[in-house]
Protein backbone atom coordinates (compact mmCIF):
# COMPACT_ATOMS: atom_id res chain seq x y z
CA UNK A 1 0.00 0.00 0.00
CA UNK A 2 1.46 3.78 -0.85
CA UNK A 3 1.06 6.50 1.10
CA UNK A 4 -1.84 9.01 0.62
CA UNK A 5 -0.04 12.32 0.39
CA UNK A 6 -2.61 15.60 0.74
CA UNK A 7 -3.04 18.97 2.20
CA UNK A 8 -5.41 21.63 3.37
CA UNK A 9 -5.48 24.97 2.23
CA UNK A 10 -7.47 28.27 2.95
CA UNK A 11 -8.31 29.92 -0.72
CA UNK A 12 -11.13 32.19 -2.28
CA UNK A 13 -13.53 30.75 -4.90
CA UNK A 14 -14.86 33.44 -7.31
CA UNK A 15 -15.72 33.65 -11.04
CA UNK A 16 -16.04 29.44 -10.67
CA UNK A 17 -12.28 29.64 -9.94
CA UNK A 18 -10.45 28.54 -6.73
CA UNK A 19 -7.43 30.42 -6.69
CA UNK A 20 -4.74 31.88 -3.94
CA UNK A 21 -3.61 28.59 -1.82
CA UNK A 22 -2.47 29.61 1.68
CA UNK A 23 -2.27 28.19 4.83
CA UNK A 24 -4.10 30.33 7.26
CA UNK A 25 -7.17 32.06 6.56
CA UNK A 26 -5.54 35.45 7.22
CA UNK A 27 -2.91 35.12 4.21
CA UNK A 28 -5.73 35.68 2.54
CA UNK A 29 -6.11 38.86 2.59
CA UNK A 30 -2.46 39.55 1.27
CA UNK A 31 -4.67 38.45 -2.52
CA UNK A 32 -7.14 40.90 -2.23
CA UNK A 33 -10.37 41.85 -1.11
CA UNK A 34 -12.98 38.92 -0.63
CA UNK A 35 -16.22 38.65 0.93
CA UNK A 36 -16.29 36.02 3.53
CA UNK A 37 -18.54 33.57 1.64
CA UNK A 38 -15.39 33.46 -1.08
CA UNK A 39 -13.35 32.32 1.82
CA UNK A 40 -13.29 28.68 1.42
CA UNK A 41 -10.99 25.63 2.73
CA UNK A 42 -9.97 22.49 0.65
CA UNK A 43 -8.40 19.29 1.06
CA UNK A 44 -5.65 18.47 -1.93
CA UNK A 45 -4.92 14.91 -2.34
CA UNK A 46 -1.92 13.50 -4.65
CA UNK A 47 -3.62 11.90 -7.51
CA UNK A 48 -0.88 10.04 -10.22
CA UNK A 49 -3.50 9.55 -13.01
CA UNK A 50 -3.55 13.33 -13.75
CA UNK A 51 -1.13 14.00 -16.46
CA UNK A 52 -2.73 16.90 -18.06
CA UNK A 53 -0.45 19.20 -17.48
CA UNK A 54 -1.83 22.51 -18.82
CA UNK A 55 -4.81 21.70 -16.72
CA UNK A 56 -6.00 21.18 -13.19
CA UNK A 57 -4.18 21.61 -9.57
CA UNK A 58 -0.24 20.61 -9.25
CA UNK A 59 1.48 20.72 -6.09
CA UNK A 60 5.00 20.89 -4.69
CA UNK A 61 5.51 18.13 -2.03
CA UNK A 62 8.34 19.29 0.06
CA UNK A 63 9.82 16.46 1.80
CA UNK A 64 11.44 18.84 4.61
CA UNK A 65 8.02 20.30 5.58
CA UNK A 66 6.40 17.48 4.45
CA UNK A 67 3.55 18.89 2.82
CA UNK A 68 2.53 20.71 -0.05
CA UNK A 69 4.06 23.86 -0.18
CA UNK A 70 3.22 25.27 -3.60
CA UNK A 71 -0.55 24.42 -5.24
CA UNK A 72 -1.00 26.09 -8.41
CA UNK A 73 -3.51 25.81 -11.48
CA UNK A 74 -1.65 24.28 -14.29
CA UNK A 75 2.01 22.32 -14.15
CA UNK A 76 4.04 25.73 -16.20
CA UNK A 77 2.54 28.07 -13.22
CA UNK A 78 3.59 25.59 -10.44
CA UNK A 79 7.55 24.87 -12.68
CA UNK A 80 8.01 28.80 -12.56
CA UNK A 81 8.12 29.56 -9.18
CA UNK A 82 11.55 27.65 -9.04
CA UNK A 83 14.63 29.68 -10.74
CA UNK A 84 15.75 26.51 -12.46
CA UNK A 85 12.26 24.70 -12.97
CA UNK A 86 10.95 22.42 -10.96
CA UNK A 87 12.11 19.26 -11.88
CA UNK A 88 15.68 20.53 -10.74
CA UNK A 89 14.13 20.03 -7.29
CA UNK A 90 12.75 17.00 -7.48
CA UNK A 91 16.12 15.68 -9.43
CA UNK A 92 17.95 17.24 -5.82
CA UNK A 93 15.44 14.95 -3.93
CA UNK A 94 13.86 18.01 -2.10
CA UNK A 95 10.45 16.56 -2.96
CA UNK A 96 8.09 15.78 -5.88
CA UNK A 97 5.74 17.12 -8.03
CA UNK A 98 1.79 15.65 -8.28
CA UNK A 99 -1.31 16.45 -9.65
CA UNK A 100 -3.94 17.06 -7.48
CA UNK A 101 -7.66 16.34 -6.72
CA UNK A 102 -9.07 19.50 -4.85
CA UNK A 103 -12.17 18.56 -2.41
CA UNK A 104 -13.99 21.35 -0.79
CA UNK A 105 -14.69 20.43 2.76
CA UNK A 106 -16.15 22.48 5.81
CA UNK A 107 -14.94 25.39 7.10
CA UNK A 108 -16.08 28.04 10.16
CA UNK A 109 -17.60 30.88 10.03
CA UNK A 110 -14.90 32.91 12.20
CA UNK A 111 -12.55 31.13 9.43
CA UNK A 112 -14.37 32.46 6.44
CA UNK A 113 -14.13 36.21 8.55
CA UNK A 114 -10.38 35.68 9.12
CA UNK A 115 -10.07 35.26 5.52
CA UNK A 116 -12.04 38.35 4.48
CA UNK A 117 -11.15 41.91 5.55
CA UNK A 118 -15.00 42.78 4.64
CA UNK A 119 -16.52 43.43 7.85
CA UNK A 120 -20.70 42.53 8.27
C-alpha cells in the first residue's frame, strides 16, 4: 500500500475559480479583497492519473516540511516559481511534483471572517 499524500489549504472561490492557496485564513487577505462567503478551505490529495499538465491543480511536495508547499492551477505556473524549474528540485530529492484532486470540505464561520477583511 502507498502513502496518501494531501493537504489543506485556505483559498477564495470566485468567477467558478479557486485560486490563492495559503495556509491560514488570514494570508488571505495579502490576494485581495474577498467577501467572507469566497473564503473557502480544501483538502488536496496526490492523484498520479492526472497528467494533463496545462490543466487542473499541481502541487509541490516538500519532503522537509512534508507537505505541499506550492498548489498552483496548471504544471508551467507551479515549474516557474523555481529559478531553475521544478524538476531541478525533485532531481535534488527536495520533494516531488503531483497532480492534485481538490475537495472542498467544511470550514467556520470565524474562518471564512479571518479570511475576508470585509466586515458585516
Amino acid at each position: 500500500m502507498s502513502e496518501v499524500y494531501t493537504t489543506e489549504k485556505y483559498c477564495f472561490y470566485s468567477g467558478g475559480v479557486y485560486h490563492d492557496f495559503c495556509d491560514h485564513p488570514k494570508v488571505l487577505r495579502m490576494y485581495g479583497d474577498q467577501p467572507p462567503e469566497n473564503v473557502r478551505k480544501v483538502r488536496f490529495t496526490a492523484d498520479s492519473s492526472i497528467d494533463d499538465k496545462r490543466n487542473g491543480f499541481w502541487g509541490f511536495y516538500e519532503f522537509k516540511d512534508q507537505d505541499f508547499t506550492l498548489v498552483y492551477q496548471g504544471y508551467t505556473v507551479l515549474s516557474i516559481c523555481f529559478p531553475s524549474g521544478v524538476e531541478a528540485e525533485v532531481q535534488r530529492n527536495k520533494g516531488f511534483v503531483s497532480g492534485l484532486r481538490l475537495e472542498e470540505i467544511d470550514i467556520t464561520k470565524e474562518e471564512q471572517l479571518a479570511g475576508s477583511s470585509y466586515r458585516v
